[in-house]
Protein backbone atom coordinates (compact mmCIF):
# COMPACT_ATOMS: atom_id res chain seq x y z
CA UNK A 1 76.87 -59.65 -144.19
CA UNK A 2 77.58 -56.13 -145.65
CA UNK A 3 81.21 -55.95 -147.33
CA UNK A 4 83.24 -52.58 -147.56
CA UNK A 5 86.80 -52.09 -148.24
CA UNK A 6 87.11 -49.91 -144.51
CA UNK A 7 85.63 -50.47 -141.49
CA UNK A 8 85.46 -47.47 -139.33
CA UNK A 9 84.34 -47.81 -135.54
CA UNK A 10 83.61 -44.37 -134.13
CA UNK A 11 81.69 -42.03 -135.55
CA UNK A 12 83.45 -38.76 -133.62
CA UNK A 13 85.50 -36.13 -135.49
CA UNK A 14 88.74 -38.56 -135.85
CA UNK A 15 86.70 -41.60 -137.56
CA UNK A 16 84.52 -39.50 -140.07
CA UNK A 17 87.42 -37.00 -141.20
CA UNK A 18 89.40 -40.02 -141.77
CA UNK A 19 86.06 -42.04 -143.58
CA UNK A 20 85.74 -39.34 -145.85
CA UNK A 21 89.62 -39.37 -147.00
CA UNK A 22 89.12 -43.28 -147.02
CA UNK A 23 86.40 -43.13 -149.33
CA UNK A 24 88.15 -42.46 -152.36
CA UNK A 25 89.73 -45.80 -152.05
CA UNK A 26 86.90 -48.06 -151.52
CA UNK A 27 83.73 -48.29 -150.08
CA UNK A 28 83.59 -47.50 -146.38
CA UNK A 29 81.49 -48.06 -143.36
CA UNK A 30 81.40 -46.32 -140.15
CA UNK A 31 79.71 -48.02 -137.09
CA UNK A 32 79.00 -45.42 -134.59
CA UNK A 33 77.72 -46.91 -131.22
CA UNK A 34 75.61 -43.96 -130.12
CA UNK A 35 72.68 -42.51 -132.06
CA UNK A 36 74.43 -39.32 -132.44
CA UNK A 37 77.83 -38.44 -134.19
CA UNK A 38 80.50 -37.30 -132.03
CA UNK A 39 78.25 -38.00 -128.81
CA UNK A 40 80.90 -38.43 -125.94
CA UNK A 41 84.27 -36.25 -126.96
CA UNK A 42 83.84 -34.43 -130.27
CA UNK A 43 80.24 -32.74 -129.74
CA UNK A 44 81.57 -31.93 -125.81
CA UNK A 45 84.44 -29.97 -126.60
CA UNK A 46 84.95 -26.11 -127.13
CA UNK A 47 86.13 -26.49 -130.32
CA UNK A 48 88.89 -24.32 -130.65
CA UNK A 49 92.44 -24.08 -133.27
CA UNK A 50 95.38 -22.39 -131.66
CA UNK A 51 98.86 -23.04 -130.86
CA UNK A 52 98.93 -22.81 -127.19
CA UNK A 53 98.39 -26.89 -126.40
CA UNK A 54 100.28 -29.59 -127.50
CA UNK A 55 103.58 -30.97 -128.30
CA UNK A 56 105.51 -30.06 -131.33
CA UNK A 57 103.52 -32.86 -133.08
CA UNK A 58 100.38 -31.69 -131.99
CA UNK A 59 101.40 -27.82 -132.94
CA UNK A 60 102.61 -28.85 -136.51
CA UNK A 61 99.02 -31.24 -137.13
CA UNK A 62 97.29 -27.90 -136.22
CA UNK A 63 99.34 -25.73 -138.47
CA UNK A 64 98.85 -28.23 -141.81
CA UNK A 65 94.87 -28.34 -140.76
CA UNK A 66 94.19 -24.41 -140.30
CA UNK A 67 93.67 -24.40 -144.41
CA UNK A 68 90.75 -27.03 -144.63
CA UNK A 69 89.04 -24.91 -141.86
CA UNK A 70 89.71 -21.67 -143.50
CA UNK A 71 88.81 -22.98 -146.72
CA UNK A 72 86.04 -26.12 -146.60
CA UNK A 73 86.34 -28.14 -149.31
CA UNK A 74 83.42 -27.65 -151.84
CA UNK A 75 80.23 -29.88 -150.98
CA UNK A 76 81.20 -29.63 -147.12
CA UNK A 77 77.94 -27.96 -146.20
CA UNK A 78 76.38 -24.23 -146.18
CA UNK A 79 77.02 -23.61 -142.52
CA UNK A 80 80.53 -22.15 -141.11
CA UNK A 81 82.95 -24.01 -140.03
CA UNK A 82 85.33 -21.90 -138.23
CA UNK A 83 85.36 -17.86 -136.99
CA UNK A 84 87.99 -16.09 -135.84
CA UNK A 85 88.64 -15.67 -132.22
CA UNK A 86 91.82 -14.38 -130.43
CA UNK A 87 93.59 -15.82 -127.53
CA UNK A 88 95.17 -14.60 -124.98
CA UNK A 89 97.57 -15.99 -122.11
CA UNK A 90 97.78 -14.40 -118.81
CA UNK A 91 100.67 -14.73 -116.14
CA UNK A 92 101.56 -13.72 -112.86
CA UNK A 93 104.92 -12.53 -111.58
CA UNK A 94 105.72 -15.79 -110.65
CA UNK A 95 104.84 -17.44 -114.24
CA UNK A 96 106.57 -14.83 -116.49
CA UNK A 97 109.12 -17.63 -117.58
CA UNK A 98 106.67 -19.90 -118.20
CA UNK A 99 105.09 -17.64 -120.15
CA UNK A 100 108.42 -16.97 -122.17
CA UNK A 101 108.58 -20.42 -123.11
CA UNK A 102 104.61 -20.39 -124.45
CA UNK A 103 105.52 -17.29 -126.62
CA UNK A 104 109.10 -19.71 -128.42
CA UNK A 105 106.67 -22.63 -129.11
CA UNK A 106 104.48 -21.20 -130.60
CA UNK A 107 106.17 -19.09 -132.64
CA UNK A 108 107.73 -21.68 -134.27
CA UNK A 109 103.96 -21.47 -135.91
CA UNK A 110 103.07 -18.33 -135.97
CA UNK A 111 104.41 -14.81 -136.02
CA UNK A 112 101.42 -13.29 -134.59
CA UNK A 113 102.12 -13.62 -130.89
CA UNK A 114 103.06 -10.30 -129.09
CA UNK A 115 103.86 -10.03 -125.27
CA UNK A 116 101.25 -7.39 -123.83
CA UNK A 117 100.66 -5.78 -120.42
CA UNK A 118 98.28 -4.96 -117.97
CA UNK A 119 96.89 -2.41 -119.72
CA UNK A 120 96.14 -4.43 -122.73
CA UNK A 121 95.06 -7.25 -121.06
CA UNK A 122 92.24 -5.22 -119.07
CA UNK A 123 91.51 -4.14 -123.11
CA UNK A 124 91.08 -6.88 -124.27
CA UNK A 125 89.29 -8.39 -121.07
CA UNK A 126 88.08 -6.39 -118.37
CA UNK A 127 86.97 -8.63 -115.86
CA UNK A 128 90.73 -10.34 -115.64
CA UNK A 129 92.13 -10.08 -112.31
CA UNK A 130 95.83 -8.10 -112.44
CA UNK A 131 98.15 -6.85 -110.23
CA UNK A 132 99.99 -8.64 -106.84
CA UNK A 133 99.11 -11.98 -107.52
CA UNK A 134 97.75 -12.04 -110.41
CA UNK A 135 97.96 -11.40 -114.02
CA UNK A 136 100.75 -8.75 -115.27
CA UNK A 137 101.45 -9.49 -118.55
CA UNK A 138 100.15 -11.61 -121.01
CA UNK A 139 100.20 -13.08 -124.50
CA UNK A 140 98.81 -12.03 -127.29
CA UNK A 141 97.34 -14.00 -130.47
CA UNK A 142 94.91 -13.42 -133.13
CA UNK A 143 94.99 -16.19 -135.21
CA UNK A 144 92.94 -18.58 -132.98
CA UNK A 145 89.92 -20.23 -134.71
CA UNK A 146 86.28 -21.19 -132.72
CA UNK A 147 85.39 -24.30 -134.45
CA UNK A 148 81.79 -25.25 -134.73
CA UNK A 149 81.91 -29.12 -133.98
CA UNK A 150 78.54 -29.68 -135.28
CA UNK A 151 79.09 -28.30 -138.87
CA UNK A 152 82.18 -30.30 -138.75
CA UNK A 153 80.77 -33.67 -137.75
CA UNK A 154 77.78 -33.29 -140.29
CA UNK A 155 80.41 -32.31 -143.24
CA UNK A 156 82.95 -35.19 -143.37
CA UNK A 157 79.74 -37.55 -142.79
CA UNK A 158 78.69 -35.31 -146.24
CA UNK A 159 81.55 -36.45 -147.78
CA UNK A 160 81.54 -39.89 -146.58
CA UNK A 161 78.26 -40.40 -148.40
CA UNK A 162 78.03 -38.44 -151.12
CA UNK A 163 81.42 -40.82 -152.45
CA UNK A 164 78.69 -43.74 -151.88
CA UNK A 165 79.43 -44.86 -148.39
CA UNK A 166 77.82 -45.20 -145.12
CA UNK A 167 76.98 -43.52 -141.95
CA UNK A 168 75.25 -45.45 -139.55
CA UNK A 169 74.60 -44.47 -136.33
CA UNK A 170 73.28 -47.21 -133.39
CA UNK A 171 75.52 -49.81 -134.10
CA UNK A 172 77.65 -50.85 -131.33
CA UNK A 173 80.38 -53.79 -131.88
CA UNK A 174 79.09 -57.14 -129.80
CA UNK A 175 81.87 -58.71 -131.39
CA UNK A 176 84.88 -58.53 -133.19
CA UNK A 177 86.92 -61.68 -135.50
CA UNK A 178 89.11 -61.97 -138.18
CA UNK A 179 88.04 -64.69 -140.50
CA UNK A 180 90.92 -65.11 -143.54
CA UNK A 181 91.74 -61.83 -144.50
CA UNK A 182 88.60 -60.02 -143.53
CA UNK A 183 87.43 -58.39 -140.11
CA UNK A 184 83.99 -59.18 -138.71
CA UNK A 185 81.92 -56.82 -136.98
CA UNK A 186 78.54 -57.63 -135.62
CA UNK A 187 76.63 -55.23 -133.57
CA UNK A 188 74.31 -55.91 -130.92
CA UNK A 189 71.72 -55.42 -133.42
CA UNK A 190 72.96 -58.78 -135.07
CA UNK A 191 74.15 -56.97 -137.97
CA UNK A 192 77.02 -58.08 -139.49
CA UNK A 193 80.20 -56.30 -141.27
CA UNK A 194 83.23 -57.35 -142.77
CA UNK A 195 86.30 -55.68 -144.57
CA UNK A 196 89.88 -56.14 -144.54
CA UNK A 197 90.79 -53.17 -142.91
CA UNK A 198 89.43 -52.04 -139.87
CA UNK A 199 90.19 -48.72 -138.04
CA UNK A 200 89.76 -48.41 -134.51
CA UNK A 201 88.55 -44.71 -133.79
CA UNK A 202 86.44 -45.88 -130.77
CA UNK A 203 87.75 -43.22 -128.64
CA UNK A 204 88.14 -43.80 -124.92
CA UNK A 205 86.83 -47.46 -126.17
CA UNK A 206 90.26 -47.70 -128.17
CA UNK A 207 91.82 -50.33 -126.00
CA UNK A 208 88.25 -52.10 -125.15
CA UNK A 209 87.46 -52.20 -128.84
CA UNK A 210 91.08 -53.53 -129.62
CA UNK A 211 90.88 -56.58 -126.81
CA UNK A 212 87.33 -57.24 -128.19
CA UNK A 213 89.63 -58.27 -131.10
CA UNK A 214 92.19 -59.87 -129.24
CA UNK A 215 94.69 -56.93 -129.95
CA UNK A 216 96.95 -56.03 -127.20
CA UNK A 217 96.02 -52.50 -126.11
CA UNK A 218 97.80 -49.25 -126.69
CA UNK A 219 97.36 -48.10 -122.82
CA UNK A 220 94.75 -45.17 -123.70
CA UNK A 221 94.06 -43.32 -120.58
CA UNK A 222 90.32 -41.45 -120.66
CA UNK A 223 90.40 -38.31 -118.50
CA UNK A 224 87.40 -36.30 -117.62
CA UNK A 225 87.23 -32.52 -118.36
CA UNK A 226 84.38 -30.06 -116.90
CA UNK A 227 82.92 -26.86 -118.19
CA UNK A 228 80.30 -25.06 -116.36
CA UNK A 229 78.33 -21.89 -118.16
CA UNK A 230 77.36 -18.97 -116.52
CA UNK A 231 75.69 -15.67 -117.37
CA UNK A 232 77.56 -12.32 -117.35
CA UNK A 233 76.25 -9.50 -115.60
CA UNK A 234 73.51 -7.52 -116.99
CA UNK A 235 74.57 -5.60 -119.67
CA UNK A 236 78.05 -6.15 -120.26
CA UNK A 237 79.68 -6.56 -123.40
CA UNK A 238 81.56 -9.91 -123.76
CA UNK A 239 81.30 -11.21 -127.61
CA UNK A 240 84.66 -9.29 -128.09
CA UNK A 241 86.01 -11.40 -125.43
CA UNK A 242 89.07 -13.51 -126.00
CA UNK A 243 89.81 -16.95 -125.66
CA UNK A 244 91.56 -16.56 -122.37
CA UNK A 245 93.81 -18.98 -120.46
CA UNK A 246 95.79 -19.35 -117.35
CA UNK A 247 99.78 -19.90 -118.94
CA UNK A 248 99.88 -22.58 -115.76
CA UNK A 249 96.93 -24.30 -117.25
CA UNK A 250 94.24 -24.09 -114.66
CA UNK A 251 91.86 -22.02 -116.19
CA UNK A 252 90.50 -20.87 -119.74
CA UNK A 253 87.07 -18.93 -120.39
CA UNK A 254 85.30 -17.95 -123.77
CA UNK A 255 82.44 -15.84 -124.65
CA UNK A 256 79.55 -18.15 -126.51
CA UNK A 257 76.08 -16.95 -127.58
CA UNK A 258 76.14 -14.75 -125.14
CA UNK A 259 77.27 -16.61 -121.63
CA UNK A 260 80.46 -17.55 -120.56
CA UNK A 261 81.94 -20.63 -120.90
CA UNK A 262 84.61 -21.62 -118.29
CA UNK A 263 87.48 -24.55 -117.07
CA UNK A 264 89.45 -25.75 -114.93
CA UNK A 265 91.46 -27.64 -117.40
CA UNK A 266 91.01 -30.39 -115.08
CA UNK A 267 92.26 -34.08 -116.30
CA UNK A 268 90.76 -36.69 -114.28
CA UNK A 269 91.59 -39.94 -114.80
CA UNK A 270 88.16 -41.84 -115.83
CA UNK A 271 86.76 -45.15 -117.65
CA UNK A 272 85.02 -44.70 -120.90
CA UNK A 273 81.50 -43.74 -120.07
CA UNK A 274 78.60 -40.92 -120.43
CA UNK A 275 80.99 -38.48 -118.45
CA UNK A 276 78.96 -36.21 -115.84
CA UNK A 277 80.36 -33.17 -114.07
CA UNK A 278 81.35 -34.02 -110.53
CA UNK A 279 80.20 -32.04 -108.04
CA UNK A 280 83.50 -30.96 -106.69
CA UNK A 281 84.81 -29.99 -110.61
CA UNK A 282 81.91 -27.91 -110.95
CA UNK A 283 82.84 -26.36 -107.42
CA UNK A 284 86.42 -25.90 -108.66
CA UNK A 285 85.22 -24.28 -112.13
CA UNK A 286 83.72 -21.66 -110.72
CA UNK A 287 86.11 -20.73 -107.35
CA UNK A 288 88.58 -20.68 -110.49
CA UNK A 289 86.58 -17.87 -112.54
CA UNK A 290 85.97 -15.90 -109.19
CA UNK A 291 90.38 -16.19 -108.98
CA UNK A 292 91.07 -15.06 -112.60
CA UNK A 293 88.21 -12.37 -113.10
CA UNK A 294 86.41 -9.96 -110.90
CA UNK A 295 83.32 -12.38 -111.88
CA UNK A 296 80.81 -13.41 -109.25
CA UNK A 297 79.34 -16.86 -109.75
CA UNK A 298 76.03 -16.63 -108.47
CA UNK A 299 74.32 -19.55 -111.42
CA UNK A 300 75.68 -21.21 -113.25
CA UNK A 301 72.79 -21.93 -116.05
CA UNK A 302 74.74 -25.00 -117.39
CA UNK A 303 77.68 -27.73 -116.79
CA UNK A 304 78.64 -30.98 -118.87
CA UNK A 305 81.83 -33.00 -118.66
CA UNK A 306 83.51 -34.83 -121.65
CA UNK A 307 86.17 -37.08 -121.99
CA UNK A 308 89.79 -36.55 -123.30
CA UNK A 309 91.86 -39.85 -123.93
CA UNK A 310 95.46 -39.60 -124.10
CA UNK A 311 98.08 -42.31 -125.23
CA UNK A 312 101.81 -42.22 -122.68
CA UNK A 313 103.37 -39.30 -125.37
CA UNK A 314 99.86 -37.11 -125.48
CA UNK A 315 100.56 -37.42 -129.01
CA UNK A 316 97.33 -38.97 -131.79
CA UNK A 317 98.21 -42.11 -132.92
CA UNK A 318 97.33 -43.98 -136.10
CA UNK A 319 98.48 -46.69 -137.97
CA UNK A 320 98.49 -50.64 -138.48
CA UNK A 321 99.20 -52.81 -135.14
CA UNK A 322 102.72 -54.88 -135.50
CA UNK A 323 100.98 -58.26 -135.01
CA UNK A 324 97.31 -57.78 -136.01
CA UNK A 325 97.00 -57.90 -140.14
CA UNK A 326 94.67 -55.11 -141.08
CA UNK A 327 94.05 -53.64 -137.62
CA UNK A 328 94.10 -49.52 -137.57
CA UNK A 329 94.73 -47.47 -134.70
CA UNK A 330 93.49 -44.30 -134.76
CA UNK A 331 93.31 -43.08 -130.78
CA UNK A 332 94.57 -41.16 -128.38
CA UNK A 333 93.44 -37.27 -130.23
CA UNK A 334 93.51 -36.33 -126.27
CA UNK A 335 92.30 -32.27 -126.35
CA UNK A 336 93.07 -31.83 -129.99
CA UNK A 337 90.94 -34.30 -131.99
CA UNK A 338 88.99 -30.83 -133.87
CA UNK A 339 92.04 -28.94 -134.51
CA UNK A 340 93.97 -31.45 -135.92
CA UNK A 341 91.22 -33.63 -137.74
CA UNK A 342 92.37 -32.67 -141.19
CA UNK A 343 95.94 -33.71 -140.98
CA UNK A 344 95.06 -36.49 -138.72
CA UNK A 345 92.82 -37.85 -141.43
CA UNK A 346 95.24 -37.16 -144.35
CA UNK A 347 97.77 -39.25 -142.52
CA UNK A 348 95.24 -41.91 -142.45
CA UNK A 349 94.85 -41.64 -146.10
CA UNK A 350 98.72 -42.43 -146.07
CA UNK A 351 99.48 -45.07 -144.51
CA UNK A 352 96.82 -47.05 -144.73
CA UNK A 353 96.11 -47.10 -148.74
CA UNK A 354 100.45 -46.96 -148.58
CA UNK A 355 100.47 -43.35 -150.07
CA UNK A 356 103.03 -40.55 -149.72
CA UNK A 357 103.39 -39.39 -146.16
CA UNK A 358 100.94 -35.83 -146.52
CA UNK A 359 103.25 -32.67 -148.46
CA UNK A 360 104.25 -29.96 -146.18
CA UNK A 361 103.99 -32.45 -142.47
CA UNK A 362 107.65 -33.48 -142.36
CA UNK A 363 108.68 -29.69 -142.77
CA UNK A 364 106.09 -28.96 -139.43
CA UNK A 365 107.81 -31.67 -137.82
CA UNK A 366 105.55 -34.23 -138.02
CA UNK A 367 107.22 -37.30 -138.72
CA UNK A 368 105.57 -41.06 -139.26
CA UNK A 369 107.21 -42.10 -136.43
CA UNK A 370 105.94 -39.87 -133.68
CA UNK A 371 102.45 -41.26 -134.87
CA UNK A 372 102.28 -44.84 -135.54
CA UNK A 373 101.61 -47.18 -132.60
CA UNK A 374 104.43 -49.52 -132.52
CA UNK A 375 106.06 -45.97 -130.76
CA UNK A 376 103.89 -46.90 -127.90
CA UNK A 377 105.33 -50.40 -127.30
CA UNK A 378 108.87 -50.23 -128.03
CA UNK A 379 109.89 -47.64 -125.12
CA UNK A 380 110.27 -44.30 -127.29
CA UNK A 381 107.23 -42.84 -126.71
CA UNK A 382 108.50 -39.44 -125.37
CA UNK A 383 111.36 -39.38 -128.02
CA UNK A 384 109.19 -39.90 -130.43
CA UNK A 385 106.80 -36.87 -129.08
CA UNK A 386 109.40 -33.97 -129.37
C-alpha cells in the first residue's frame, strides 16, 4: 500500500495542473490509466486560449489563466508554452446579429475585438468564401493564444515531481473503497493506493470512476469531436493564417506546421472510449472547408477524433460530493480543459485544502457556486452557469 495525502485519477491537463497546485500540501499521486499523459482529450485538442467559447464562467477561467501561459512559472520546462495567434469570426448576412452578440461577450474580456469587412477578412484570409451567402463581415481579435498541449502536460507533471510526488502512468483503477477515512485504489496491476482525498479527473470516465466508488454520478455526457488535416496548395502562404471560425459554430480552421487543420465543431454524443473519426464526420469536415474557403479537398493527409465531456451547464466542475467524505470532482472541462487549466487548478487548491477562493475570480465572475457539483443535483445548473 502506497500512502499520499491526494489521490489524483487522470493524468490529462485538468488532473496534473491541479496535482501540481496540490503538491504543496502533501504528497500526491496521480494514477493515469493510459501509458501516455493526456492520451484521449488533452493531447487531441487544438489547443487554443480565446474568448469566443464558453459561458461567462468559462470566459472569466480563461481570462485569470492567460498570465500562467504568458508567463510559465520558473522550473516549468525550456519549451514554449503558448504563441500568439489571432482569431477571427466570420458571418453571413443572415448571422450579423449573432455576430453582434459574440463581439458584447467577449468584450466583457477584452478590448481588442474590432468588427471588420470583406476586405479585411480576404486580408487576413484569402481563401474565405464572401459575398451572397457567405461571409461579409467579421470579427476581429488578436489576443488569441495556440497552446502547445504537450509542453503543457510535461510541465505541471515537472512540477508535480520536482515537489516530491508521483507520476505514474499505466495504472488503471480495478477498484475503488473507502476504508475509515482513507480511499483505496488498486489498479489492475494489483497495486494498491490510499489517501483521504481523492479527486476524480478521469475525464469522460468521471461518472464510471465515481460509481466504481459507489458515488452517484454527475451525468457527464462524452461527445466526439473530428479534425481532419489537409495540405494547402502548392505554394501558398498560410502561417499568417488566423484562427478562423464560423460565428454559427460549424466550422473553424488553423494553419499548423504547415497544413491546415479543420472542424466541423461537431458534438456527438459518445461513451468514453479511444474515439475514431467516423466516416461521415470526416465527410462533413471537409464539404465544410470546401463551403467556407475556395479550398479544394483533394487529401486529406490526416484525421483523429477526441472526446469533449460536458456536465448539463457546459460549465467545469470541481469540488467535494455532498454525501461521499473526501470524494473530488473535477469533470466536465468540455472544449476548454487547456485554456482554463490554471484557474481550474487554483480553484482546486481552494477548496479542497479550504483556502481563499483564488484573488481576482469573483471580479471575472466566477463564483464557487457555478463550479461545485452539488449545482448539478439541486436543479440550478443553468442559473448557476450565467
Amino acid at each position: 500500500m502506497t500512502g499520499a495525502d491526494f489521490l489524483v485519477l487522470g493524468g490529462g491537463i485538468a488532473g496534473l495542473s491541479a496535482a501540481a497546485r496540490l503538491a504543496r500540501y502533501g504528497k500526491v499521486v496521480v494514477l493515469e490509466a493510459e501509458e501516455a499523459l493526456g492520451y484521449h482529450s488533452s493531447g487531441r485538442s487544438v489547443s487554443f486560449s480565446h474568448f469566443g467559447i464558453g459561458n461567462g464562467a468559462v470566459r472569466g477561467m480563461t481570462a485569470w489563466s492567460r498570465p500562467f501561459f504568458e508567463h510559465p512559472p520558473e522550473g516549468f520546462g525550456d519549451s514554449p508554452i503558448a504563441r500568439p495567434m489571432a482569431t477571427i469570426y466570420m458571418a453571413g448576412e443572415a448571422q450579423l446579429a449573432a455576430l453582434d452578440a459574440l463581439a458584447a461577450d467577449m468584450a466583457t474580456y477584452t478590448d481588442a475585438v474590432e468588427r471588420i469587412g470583406v476586405e479585411r477578412l480576404l486580408a487576413l484570409c484569402p481563401v474565405v468564401r464572401t459575398g451572397g451567402d457567405h461571409a461579409v463581415a467579421g470579427l476581429y481579435d488578436p489576443t488569441g493564444l495556440k497552446l502547445e498541449a504537450a509542453a503543457l502536460l510535461q510541465g505541471f507533471a515537472r512540477l508535480v515531481r520536482a515537489a516530491g510526488s508521483q507520476v505514474l502512468n499505466g495504472r488503471r483503477a480495478a477498484s475503488i473503497t473507502r476504508r475509515g477515512d482513507a480511499w483505496e485504489v488498486t489498479t489492475e496491476g494489483g497495486e494498491m493506493f490510499s489517501a483521504p482525498i481523492l479527486v476524480n479527473a478521469a475525464g469522460a470516465w468521471a461518472d464510471r470512476v465515481a460509481a466504481m466508488a459507489g458515488v452517484a454520478p454527475i451525468g457527464l455526457q462524452p461527445k466526439r469531436r473530428t479534425i481532419i488535416v489537409v495540405d494547402p496548395p502548392a505554394g501558398m502562404e498560410i502561417a499568417s493564417w488566423p484562427f478562423v471560425h464560423s460565428v454559427g459554430g460549424d466550422f473553424y480552421m488553423l494553419p499548423e506546421a504547415g497544413q491546415i487543420l479543420v472542424s466541423p465543431v461537431d458534438e456527438v454524443d459518445d461513451e468514453p472510449s479511444d474515439a475514431a473519426p467516423e466516416e461521415y464526420d470526416t465527410a462533413l469536415t471537409a464539404y465544410q472547408l470546401e463551403q467556407y474557403t475556395t479550398l479544394t479537398v483533394t487529401r486529406i493527409a490526416h484525421r483523429w477524433a477526441g472526446l469533449r465531456s460536458f456536465v448539463a451547464d457546459r460549465t467545469p466542475t470541481a469540488g467535494f460530493d455532498a454525501d461521499a467524505p473526501g470524494f473530488f470532482w473535477l469533470a466536465g472541462q468540455g472544449g476548454y480543459g487547456l485554456q482554463t487549466a490554471p484557474a481550474m487548478a487554483a480553484i482546486v487548491e481552494a477548496l479542497a485544502t479550504g483556502g481563499g477562493w483564488p484573488d481576482g475570480l469573483e471580479a471575472l465572475g466566477v463564483r464557487p457556486e457555478q463550479i461545485t457539483p452539488e449545482r448539478l443535483r439541486s436543479g440550478s445548473s443553468q442559473a448557476a452557469a450565467t
